[in-house]
C-alpha atoms as a PDB file:
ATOM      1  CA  UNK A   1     -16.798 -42.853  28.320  1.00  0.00           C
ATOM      2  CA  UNK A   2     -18.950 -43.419  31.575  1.00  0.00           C
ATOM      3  CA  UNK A   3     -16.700 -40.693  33.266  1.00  0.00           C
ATOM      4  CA  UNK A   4     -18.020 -38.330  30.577  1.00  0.00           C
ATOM      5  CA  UNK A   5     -21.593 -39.416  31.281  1.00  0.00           C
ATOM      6  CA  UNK A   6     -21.421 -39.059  34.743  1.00  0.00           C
ATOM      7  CA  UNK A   7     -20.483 -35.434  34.116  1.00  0.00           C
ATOM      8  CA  UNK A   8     -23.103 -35.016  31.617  1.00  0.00           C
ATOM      9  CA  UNK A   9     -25.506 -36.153  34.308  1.00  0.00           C
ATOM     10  CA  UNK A  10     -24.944 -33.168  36.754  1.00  0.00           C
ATOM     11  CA  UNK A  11     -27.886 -31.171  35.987  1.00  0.00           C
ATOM     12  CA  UNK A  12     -29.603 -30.302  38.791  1.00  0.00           C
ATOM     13  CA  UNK A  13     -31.427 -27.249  40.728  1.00  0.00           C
ATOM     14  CA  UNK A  14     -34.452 -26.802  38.281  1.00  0.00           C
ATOM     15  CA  UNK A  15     -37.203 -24.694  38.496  1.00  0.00           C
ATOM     16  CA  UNK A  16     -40.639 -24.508  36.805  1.00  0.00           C
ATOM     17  CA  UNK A  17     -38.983 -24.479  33.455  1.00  0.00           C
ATOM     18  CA  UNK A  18     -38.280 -25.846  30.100  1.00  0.00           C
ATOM     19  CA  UNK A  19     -34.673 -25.871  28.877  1.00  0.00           C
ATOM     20  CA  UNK A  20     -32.564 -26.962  26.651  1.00  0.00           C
ATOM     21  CA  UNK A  21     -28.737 -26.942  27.186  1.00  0.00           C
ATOM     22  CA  UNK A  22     -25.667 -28.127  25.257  1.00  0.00           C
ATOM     23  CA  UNK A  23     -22.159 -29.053  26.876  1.00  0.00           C
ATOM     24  CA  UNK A  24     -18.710 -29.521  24.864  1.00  0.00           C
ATOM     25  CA  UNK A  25     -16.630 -32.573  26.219  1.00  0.00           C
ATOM     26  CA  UNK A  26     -12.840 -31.899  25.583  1.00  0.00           C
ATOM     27  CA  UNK A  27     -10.084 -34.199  26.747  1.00  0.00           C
ATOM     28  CA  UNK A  28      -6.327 -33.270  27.010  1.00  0.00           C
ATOM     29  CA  UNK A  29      -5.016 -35.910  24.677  1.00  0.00           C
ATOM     30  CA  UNK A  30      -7.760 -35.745  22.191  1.00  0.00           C
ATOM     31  CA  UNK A  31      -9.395 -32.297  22.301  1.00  0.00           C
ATOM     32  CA  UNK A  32     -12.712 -32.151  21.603  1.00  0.00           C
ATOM     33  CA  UNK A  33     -14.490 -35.577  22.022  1.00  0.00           C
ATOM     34  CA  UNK A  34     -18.019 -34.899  22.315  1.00  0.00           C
ATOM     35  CA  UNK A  35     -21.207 -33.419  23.205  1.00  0.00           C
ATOM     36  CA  UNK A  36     -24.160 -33.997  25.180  1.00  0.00           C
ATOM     37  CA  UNK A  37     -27.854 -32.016  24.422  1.00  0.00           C
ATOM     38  CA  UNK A  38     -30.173 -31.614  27.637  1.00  0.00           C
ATOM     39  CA  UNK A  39     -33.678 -30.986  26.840  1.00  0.00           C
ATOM     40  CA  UNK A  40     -36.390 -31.022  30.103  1.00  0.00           C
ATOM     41  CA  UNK A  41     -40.184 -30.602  29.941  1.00  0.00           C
ATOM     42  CA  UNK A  42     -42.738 -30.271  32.710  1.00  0.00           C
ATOM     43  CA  UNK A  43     -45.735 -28.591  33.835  1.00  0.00           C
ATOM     44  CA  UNK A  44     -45.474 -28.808  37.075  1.00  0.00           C
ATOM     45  CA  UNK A  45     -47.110 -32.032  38.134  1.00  0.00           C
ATOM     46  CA  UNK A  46     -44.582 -34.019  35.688  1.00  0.00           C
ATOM     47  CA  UNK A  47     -41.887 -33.589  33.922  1.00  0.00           C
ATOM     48  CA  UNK A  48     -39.095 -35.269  30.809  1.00  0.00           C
ATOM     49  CA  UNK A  49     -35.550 -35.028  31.111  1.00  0.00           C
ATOM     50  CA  UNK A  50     -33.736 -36.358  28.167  1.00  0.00           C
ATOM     51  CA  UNK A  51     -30.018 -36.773  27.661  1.00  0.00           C
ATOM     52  CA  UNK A  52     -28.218 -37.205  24.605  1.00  0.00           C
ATOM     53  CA  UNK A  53     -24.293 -37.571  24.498  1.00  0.00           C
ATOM     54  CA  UNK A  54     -22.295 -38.001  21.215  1.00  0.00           C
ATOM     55  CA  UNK A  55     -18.988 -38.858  20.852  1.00  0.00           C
ATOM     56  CA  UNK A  56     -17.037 -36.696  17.168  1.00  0.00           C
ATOM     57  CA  UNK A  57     -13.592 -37.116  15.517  1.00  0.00           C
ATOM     58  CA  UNK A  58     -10.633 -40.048  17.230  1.00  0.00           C
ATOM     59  CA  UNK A  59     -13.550 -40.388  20.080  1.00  0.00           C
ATOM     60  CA  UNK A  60     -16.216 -41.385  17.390  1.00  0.00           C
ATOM     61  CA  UNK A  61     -13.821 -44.094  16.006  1.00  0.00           C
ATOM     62  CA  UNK A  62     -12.289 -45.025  19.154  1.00  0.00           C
ATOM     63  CA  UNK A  63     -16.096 -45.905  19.926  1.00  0.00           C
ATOM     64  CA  UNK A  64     -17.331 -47.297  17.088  1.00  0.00           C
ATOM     65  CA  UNK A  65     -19.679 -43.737  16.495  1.00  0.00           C
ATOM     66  CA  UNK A  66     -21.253 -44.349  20.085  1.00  0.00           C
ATOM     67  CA  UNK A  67     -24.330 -42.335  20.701  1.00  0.00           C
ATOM     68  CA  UNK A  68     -25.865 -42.764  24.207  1.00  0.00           C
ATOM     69  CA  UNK A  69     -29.103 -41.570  25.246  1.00  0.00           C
ATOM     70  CA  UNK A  70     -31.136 -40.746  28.392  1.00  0.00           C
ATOM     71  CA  UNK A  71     -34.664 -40.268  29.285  1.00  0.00           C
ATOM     72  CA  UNK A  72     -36.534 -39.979  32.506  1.00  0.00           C
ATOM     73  CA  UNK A  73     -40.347 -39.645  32.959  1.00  0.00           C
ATOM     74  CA  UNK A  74     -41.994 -38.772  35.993  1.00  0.00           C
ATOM     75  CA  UNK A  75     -44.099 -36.889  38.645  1.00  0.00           C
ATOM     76  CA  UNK A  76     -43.186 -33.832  40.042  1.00  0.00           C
ATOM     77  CA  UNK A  77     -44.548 -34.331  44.175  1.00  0.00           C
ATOM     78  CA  UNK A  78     -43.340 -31.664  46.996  1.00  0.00           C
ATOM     79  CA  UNK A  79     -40.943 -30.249  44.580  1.00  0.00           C
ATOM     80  CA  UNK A  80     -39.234 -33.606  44.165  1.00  0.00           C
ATOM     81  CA  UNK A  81     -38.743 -35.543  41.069  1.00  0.00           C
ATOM     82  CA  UNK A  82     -40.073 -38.773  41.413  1.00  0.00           C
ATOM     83  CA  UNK A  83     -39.731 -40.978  37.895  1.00  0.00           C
ATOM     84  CA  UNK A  84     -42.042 -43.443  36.622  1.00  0.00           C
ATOM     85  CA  UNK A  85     -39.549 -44.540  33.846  1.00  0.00           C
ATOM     86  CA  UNK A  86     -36.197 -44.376  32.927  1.00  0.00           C
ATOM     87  CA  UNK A  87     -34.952 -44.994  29.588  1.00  0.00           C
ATOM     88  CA  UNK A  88     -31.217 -45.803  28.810  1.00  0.00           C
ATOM     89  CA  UNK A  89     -30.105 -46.806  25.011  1.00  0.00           C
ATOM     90  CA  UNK A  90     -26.250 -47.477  23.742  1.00  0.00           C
ATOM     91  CA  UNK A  91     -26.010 -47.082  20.247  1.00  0.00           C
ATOM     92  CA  UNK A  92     -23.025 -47.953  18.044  1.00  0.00           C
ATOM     93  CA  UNK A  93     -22.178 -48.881  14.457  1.00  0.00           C
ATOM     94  CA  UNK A  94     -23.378 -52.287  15.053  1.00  0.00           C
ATOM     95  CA  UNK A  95     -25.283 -52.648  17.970  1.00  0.00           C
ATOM     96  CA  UNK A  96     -27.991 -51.200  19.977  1.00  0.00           C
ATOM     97  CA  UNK A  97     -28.692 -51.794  24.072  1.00  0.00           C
ATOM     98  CA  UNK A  98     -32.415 -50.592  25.033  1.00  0.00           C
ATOM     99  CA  UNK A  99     -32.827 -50.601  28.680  1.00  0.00           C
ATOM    100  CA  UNK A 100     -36.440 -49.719  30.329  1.00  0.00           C
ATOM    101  CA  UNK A 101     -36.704 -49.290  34.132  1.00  0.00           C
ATOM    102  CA  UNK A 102     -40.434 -49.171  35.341  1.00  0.00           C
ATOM    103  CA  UNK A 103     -40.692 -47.976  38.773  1.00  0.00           C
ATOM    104  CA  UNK A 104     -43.321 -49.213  40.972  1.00  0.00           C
ATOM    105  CA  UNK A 105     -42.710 -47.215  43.903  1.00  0.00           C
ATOM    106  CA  UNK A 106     -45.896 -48.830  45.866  1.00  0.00           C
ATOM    107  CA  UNK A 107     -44.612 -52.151  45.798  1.00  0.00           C
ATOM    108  CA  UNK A 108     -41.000 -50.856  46.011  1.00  0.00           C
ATOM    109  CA  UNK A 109     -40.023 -52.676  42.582  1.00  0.00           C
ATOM    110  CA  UNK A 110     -38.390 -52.570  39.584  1.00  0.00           C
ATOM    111  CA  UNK A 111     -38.521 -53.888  36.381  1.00  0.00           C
ATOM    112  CA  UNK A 112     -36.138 -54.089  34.151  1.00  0.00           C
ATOM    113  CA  UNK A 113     -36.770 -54.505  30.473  1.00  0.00           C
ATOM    114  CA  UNK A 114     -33.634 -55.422  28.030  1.00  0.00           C
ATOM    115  CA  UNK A 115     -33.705 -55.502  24.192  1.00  0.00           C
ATOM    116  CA  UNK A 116     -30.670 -55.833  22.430  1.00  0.00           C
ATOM    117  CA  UNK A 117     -30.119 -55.478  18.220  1.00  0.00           C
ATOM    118  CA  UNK A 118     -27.045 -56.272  17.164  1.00  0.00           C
ATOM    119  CA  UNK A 119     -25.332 -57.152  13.100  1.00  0.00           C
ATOM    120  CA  UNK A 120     -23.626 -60.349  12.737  1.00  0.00           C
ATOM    121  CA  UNK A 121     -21.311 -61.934   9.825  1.00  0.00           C
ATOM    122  CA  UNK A 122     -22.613 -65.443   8.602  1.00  0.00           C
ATOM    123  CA  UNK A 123     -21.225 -67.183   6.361  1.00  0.00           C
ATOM    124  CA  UNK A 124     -23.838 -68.151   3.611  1.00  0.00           C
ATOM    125  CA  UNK A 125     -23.328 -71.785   1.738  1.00  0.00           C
ATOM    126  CA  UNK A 126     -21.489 -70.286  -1.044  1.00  0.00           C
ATOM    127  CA  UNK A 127     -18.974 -69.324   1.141  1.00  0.00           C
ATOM    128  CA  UNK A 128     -19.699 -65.336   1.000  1.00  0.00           C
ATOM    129  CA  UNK A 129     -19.930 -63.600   4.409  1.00  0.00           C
ATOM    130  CA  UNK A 130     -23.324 -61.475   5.329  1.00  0.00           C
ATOM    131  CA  UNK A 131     -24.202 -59.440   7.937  1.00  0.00           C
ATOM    132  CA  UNK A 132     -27.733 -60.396   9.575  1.00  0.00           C
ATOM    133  CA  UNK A 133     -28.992 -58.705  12.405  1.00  0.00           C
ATOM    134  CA  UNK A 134     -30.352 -60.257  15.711  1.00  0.00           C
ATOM    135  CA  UNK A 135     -32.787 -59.378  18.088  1.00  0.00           C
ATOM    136  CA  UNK A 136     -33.501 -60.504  21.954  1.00  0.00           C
ATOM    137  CA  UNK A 137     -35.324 -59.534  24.595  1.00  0.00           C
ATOM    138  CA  UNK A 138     -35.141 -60.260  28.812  1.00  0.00           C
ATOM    139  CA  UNK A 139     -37.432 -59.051  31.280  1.00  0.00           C
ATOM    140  CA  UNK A 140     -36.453 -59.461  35.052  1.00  0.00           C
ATOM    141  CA  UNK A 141     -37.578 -57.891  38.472  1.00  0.00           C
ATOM    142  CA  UNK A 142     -34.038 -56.124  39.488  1.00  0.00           C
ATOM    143  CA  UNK A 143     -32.849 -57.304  42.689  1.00  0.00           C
ATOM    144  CA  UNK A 144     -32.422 -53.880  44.368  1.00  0.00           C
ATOM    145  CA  UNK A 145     -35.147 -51.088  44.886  1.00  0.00           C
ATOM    146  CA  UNK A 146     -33.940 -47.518  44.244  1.00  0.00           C
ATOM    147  CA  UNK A 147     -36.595 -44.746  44.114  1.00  0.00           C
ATOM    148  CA  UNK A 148     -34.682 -42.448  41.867  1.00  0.00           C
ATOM    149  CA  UNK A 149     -33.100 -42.840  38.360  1.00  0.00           C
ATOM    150  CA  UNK A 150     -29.600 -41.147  37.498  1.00  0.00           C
ATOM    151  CA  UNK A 151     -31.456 -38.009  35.807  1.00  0.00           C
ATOM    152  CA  UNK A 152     -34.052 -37.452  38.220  1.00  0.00           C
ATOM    153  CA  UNK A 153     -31.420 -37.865  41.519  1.00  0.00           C
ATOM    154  CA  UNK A 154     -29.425 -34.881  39.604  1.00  0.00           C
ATOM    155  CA  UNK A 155     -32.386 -32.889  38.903  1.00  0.00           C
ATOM    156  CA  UNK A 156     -33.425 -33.682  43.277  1.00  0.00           C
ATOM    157  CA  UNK A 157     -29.631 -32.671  44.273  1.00  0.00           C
ATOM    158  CA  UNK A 158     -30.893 -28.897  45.238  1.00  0.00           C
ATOM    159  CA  UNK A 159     -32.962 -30.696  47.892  1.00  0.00           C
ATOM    160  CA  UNK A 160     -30.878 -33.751  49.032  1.00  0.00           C
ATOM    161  CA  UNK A 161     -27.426 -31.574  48.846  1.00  0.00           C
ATOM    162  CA  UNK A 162     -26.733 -27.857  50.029  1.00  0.00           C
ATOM    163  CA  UNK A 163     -25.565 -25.640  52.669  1.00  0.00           C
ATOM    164  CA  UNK A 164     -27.663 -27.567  55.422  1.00  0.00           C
ATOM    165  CA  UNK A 165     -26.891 -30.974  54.584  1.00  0.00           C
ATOM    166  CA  UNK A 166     -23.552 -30.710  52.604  1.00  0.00           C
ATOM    167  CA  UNK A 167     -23.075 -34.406  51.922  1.00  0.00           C
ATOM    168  CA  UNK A 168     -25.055 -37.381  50.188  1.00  0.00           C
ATOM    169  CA  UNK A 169     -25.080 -40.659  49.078  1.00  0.00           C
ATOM    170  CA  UNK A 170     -26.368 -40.783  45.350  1.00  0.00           C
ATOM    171  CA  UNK A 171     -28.268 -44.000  44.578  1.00  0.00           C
ATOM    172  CA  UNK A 172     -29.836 -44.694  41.281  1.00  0.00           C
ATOM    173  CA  UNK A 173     -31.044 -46.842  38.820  1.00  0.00           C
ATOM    174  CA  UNK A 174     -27.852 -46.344  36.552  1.00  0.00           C
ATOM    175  CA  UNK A 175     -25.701 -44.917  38.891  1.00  0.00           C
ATOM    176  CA  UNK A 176     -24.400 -47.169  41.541  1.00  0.00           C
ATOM    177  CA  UNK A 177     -24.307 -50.715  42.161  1.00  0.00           C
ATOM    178  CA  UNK A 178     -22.992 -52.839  44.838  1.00  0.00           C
ATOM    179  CA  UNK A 179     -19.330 -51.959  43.528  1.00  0.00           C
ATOM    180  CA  UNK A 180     -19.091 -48.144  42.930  1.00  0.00           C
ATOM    181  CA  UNK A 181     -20.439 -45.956  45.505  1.00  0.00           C
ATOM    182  CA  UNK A 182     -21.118 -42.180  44.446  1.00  0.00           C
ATOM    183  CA  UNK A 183     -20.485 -39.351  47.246  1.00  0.00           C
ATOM    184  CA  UNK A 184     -21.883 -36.113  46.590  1.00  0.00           C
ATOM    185  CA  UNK A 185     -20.674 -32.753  48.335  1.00  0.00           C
ATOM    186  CA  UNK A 186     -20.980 -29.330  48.854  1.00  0.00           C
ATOM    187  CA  UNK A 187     -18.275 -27.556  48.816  1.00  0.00           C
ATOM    188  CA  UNK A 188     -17.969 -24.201  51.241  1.00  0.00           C
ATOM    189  CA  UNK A 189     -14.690 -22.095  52.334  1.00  0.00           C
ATOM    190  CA  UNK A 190     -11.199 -23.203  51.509  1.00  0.00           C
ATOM    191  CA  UNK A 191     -12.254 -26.339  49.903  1.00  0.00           C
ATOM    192  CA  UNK A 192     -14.615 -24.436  47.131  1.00  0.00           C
ATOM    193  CA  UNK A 193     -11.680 -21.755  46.616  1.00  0.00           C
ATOM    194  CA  UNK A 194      -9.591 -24.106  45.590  1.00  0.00           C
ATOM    195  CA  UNK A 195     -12.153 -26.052  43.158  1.00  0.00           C
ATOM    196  CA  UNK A 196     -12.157 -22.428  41.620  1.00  0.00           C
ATOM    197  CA  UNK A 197      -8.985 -22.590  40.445  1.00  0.00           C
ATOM    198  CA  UNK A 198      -9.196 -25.792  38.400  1.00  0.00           C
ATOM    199  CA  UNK A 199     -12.531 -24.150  36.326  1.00  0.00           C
ATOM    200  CA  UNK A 200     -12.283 -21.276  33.571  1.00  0.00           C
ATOM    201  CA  UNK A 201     -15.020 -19.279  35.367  1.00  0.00           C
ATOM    202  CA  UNK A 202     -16.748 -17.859  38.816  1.00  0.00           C
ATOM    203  CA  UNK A 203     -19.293 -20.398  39.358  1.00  0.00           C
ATOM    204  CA  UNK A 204     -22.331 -19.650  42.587  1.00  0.00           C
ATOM    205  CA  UNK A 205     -22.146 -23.319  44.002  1.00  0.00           C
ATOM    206  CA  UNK A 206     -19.952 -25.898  43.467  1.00  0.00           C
ATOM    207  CA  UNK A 207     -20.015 -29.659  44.089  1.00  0.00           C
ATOM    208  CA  UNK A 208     -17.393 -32.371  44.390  1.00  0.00           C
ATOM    209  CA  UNK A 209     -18.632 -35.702  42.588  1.00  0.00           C
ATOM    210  CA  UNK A 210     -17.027 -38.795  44.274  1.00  0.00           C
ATOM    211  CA  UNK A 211     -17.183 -41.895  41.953  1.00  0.00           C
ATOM    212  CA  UNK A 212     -15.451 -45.280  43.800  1.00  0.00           C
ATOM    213  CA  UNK A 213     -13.933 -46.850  40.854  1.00  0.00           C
ATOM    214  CA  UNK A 214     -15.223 -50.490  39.601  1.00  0.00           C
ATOM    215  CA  UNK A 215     -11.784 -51.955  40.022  1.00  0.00           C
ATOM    216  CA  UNK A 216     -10.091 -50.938  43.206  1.00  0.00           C
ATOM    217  CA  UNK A 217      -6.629 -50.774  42.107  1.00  0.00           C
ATOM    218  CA  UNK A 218      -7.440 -47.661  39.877  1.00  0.00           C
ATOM    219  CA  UNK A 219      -6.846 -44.169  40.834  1.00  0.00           C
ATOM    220  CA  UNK A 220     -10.096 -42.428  41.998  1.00  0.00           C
ATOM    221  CA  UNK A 221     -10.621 -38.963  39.987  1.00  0.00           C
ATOM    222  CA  UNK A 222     -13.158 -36.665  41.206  1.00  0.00           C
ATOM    223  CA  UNK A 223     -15.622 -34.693  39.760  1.00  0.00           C
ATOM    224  CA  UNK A 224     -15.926 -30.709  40.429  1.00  0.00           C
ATOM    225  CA  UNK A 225     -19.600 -29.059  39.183  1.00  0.00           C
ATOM    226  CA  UNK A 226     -20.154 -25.613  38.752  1.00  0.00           C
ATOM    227  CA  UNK A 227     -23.510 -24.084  38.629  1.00  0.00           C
ATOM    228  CA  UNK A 228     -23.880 -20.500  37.749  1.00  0.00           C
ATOM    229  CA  UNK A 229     -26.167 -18.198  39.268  1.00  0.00           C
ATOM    230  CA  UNK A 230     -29.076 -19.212  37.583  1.00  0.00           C
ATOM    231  CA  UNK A 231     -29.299 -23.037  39.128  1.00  0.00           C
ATOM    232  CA  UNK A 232     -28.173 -24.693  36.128  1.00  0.00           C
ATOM    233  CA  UNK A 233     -24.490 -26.595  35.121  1.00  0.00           C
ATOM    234  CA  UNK A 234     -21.856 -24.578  34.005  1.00  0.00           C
ATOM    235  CA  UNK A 235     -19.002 -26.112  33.595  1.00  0.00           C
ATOM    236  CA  UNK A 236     -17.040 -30.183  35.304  1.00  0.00           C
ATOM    237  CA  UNK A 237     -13.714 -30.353  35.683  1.00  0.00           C
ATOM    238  CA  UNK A 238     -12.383 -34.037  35.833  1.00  0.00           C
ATOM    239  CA  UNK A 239      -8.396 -33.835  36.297  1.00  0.00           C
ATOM    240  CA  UNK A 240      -5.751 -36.203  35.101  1.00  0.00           C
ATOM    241  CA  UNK A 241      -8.182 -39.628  34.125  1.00  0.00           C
ATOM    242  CA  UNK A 242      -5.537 -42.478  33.415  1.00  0.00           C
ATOM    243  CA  UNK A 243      -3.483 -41.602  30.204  1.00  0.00           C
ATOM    244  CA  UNK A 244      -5.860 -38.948  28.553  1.00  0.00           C
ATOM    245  CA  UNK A 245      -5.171 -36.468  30.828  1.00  0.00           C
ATOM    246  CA  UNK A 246      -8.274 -33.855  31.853  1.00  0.00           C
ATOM    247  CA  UNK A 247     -12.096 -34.267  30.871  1.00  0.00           C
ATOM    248  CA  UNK A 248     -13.944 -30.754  30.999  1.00  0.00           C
ATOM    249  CA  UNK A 249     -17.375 -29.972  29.867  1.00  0.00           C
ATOM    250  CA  UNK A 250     -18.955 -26.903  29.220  1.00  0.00           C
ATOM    251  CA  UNK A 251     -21.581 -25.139  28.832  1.00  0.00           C
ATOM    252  CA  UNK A 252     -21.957 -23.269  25.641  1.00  0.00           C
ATOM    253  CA  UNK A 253     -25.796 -23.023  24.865  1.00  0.00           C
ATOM    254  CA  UNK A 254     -28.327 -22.323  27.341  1.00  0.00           C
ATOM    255  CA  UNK A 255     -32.166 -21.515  26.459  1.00  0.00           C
ATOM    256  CA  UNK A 256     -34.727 -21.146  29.417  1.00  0.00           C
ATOM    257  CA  UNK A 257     -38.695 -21.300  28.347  1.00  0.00           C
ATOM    258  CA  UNK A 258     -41.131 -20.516  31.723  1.00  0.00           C
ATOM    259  CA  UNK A 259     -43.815 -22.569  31.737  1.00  0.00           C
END
């Protein structure tokens, strides 16, 4: 599942524009698996991106229903996204993960709130099970500074990644950690004719996502993105991920609103 988020995160190259956008996850073994809805709204001085991927059908029940969603909230300053908070919540049949990530880019700090829900079985004195639910919250100051989230870093690859300067490092808040680093190219000549071939359709720039697996003895799988002609994500082509075999998403609904 976090492969499929990572290609739901691609969204990047936006203008002055609202827009919402829906992508169809299928995977070789199981077909169709999911979906993720994009919404983003800003007026030019700041701006919400929100991120919601489902999971349908063998997926669903594979993943106990698991609905994950994403929201970053921000300032828009020199054309660059720069969030304020970032939002990340897990839901499944029985639990729910809320993490907040407040950005204090002055002091170069983050803090990290946690608040977890979760049903449990107890066993009651008449010897009848029940399920209660539980509640806790943390609150830390994270240990690393990162001045981007993983929505806004997509929505600043236009300016960190292109013709000029056709490779990155991608750190974010959700992202990358001290175990999986994330490479981001941009992919010109013989190396973006041959990412053509792996996607259904002519894309105007393509990227290669580069994700350093947590444990080192798998296989690292990377990650082609397709934008069309209009800045936005077309299409990500994952090949050959462990046993279930290819993860593409695409882009079947696509409504721009200028602001």
């Amino acid at each position: 599942m976090k492969y499929i988020i990572l290609t739901f995160l691609f969204v990047s190259s936006i203008f002055a524009q609202d827009f919402s956008t829906r992508y169809d996850v299928h995977v070789s073994l199981f077909d169709h698996v999911g979906y993720a809805d994009v919404t983003l709204k800003e007026d030019g001085k700041n701006y919400e991106i929100k991120l919601v991927a489902y999971t349908i059908g063998v997926a669903a029940t594979l993943l106990s229903n698991r609905v994950e969603t994403f929201i970053s909230k921000g300032k828009i300053i020199n054309g660059r996204y720069v969030p304020d908070t970032f939002v990340k919540i897990k839901e499944t049949t029985k639990k729910t993960k809320h993490l907040t990530y407040y950005f204090d880019h002055e002091k170069k700090e983050i803090k990290l709130v946690e608040e977890t829900t979760k049903l449990v079985t107890r066993l009651r004195p008449n010897l009848t099970f029940k399920e209660v639910q539980e509640t806790s919250k943390e609150e830390k100051i994270e240990d690393q500074y990162m001045d981007n989230d993983s929505l806004s870093v997509y929505l600043n690859t236009k300016i960190n990644c292109n013709a000029k300067q056709k490779t990155y490092n991608l750190i974010a808040v959700g992202a990358h950690n001290d175990k999986n680093n994330v490479l981001v190219s941009y992919l010109e000549g013989k190396d973006k004719n041959s990412a053509i071939t792996k996607l259904s359709a002519n894309a105007e720039n393509i990227y290669n996502l580069h994700v350093q697996p947590f444990d080192k003895r798998d296989r690292i799988v990377d990650v082609l993105v397709a934008f069309d002609n209009d800045g936005y994500m077309k299409e990500a082509f994952m090949g050959d991920v462990f046993w279930v075999g290819k993860i593409t998403a695409k882009r079947v609904y696509h409504k721009l609103t200028s602001n």
